[in-house]
Protein backbone atom coordinates (compact mmCIF):
# COMPACT_ATOMS: atom_id res chain seq x y z
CA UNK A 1 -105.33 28.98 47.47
CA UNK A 2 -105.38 25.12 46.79
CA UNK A 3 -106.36 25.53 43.13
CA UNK A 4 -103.40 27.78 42.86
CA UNK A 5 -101.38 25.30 44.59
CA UNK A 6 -102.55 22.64 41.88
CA UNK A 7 -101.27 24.92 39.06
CA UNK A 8 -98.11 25.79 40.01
CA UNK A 9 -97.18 21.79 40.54
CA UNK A 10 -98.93 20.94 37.13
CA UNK A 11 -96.16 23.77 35.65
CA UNK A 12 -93.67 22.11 37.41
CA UNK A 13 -94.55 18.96 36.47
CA UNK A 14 -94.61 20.01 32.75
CA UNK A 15 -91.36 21.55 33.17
CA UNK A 16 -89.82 18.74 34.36
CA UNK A 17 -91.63 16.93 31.61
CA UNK A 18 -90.04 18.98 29.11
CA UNK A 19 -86.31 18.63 30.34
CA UNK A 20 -86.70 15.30 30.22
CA UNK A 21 -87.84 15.46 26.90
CA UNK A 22 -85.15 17.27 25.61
CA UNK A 23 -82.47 15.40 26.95
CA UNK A 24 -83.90 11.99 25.17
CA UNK A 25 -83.37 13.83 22.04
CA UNK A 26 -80.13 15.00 22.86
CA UNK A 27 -79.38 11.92 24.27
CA UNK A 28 -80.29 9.89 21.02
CA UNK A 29 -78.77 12.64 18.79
CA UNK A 30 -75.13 11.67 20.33
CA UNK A 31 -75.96 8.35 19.98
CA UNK A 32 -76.72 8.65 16.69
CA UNK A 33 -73.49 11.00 15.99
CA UNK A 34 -71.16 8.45 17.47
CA UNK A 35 -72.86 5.58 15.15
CA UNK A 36 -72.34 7.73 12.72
CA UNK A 37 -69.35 8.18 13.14
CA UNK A 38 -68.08 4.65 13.63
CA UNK A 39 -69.80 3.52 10.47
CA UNK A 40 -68.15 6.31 8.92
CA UNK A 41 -64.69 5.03 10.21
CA UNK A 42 -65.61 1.69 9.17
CA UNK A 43 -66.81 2.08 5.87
CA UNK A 44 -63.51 4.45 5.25
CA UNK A 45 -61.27 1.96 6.45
């Protein structure tokens, strides 16, 4: 039962893990997109 218990929190864990993972790259992906896009602008200008 408790080693169960252990595995389902360590999935959990990893899960959250991965979310959190994913939304730095998104994250830094519109970040990069609006830099883009100003420097864009900029250089257009």
């Amino acid at each position: 039962m408790k080693n169960n218990k252990t595995e389902t929190k360590r999935k959990i864990d990893m899960q959250k893990l991965l979310v959190r993972i994913m939304a730095s790259i998104l994250a830094a992906l519109m970040i990069l997109g609006i830099g883009g896009t100003l420097l864009f602008y900029l250089i257009a200008m």
